[in-house]
Protein backbone atom coordinates (compact mmCIF):
# COMPACT_ATOMS: atom_id res chain seq x y z
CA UNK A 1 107.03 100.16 70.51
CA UNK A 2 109.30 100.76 73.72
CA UNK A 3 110.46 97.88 75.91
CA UNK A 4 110.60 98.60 79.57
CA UNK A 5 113.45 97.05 81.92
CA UNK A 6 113.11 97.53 85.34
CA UNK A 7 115.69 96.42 88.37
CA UNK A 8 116.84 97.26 91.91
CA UNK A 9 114.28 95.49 93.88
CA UNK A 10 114.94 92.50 96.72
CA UNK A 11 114.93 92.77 99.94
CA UNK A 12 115.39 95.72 102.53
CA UNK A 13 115.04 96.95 105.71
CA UNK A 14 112.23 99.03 106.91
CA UNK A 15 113.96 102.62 107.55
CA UNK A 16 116.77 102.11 104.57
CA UNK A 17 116.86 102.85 101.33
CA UNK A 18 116.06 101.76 97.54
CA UNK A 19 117.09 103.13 93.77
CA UNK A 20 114.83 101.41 91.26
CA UNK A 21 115.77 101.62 87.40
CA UNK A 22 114.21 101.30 84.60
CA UNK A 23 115.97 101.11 81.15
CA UNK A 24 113.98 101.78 78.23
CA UNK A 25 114.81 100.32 74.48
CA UNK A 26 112.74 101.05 70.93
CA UNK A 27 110.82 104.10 70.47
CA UNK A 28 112.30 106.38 73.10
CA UNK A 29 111.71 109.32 71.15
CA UNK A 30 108.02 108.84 71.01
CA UNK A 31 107.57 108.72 74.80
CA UNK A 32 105.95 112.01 76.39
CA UNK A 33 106.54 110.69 79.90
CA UNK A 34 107.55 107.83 82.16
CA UNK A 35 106.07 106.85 85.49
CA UNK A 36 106.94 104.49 88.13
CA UNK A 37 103.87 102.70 89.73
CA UNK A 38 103.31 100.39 93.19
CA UNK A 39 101.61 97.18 93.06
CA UNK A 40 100.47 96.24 96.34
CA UNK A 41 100.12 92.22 97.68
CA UNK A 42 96.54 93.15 97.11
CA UNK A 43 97.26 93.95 93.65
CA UNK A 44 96.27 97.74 93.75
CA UNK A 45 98.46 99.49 91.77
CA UNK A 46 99.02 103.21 92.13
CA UNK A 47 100.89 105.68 90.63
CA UNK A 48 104.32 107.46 92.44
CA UNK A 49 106.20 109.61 90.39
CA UNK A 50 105.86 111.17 87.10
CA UNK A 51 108.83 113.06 84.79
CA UNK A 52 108.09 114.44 81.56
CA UNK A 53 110.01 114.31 78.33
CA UNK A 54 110.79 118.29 79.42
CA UNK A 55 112.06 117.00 82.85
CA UNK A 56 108.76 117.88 84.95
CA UNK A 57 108.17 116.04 87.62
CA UNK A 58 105.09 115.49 89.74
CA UNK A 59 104.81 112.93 92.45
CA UNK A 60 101.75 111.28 94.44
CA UNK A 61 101.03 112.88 97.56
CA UNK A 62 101.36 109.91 99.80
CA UNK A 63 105.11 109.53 98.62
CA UNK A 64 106.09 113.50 97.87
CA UNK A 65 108.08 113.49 100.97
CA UNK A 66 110.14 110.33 100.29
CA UNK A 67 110.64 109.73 97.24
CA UNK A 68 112.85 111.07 94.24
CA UNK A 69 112.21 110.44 90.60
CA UNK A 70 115.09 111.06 87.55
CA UNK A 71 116.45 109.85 84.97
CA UNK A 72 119.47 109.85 82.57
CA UNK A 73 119.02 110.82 78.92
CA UNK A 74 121.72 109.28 77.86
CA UNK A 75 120.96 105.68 78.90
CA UNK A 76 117.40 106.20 78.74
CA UNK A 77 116.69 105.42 82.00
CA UNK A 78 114.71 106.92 85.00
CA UNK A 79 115.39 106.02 88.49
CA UNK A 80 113.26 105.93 91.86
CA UNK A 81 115.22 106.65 94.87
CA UNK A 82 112.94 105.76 97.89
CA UNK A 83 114.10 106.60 101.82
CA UNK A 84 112.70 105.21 105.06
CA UNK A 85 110.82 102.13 103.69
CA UNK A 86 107.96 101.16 104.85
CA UNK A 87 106.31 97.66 105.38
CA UNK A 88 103.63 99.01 103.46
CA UNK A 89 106.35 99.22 100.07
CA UNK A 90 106.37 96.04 99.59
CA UNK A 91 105.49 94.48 96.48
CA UNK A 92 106.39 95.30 92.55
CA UNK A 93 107.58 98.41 91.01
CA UNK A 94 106.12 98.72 87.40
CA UNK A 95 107.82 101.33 84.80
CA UNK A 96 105.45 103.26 82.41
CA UNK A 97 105.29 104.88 79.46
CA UNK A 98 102.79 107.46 77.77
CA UNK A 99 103.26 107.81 74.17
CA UNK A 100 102.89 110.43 71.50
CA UNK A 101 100.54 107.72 69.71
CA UNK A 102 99.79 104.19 70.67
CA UNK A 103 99.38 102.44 74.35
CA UNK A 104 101.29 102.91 77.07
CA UNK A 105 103.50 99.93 78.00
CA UNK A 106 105.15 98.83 81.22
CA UNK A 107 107.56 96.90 82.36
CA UNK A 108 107.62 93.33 83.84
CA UNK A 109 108.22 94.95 87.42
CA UNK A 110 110.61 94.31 90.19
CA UNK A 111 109.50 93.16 93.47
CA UNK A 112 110.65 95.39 96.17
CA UNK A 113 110.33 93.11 100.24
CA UNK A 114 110.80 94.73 103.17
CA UNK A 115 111.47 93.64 106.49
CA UNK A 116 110.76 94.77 110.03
């Protein structure tokens, strides 16, 4: 099992900028690749940013241009650097996992509010 730890959310500015992280504990070595998703106020929740257990990344079109995905092996942690925020960002940032074997697991999220 991996546990999932994300942070960096509150409130911001539409225009500024965010770094999300998300620590993960357990099973590390099992986990082929880590995502960060966006929950909407609606509750639609779509993927942003993908990196690999190689260091791939791939990244939703709608965000390509804004967004930044890492991580850091050695704390077992990925980040999400957003710039110019949107109204539209609002909401909660969910970390995910894909696993050799087994469900994938997320995070508990971290709410991300911006403001005009």
């Amino acid at each position: 099992q991996v546990q999932l730890v994300e942070s960096g959310g509150g409130l911001v500015q539409a225009g500024e900028s965010l770094r999300l992280a998300c620590v993960a504990s357990g099973s590390t070595d099992r986990i082929v690749s880590m995502a960060w998703y966006h929950q909407t106020p609606a509750y639609q929740r779509e993927r942003i940013a993908t990196i690999t257990r190689s260091g791939n990344t791939n990244y939703a079109t709608p965000y390509e241009d804004r967004v930044t995905i890492s991580r850091d092996t050695l704390k077992n942690t990925i980040y999400l650097e957003m710039n110019s925020l949107k109204l539209d960002d609002a909401g909660v940032y969910f970390c995910n996992t894909k696993m050799e074997v087994s469900s994938d697991f997320w995070g508990p999220g971290t709410r991300v509010t911006v403001s005009s």
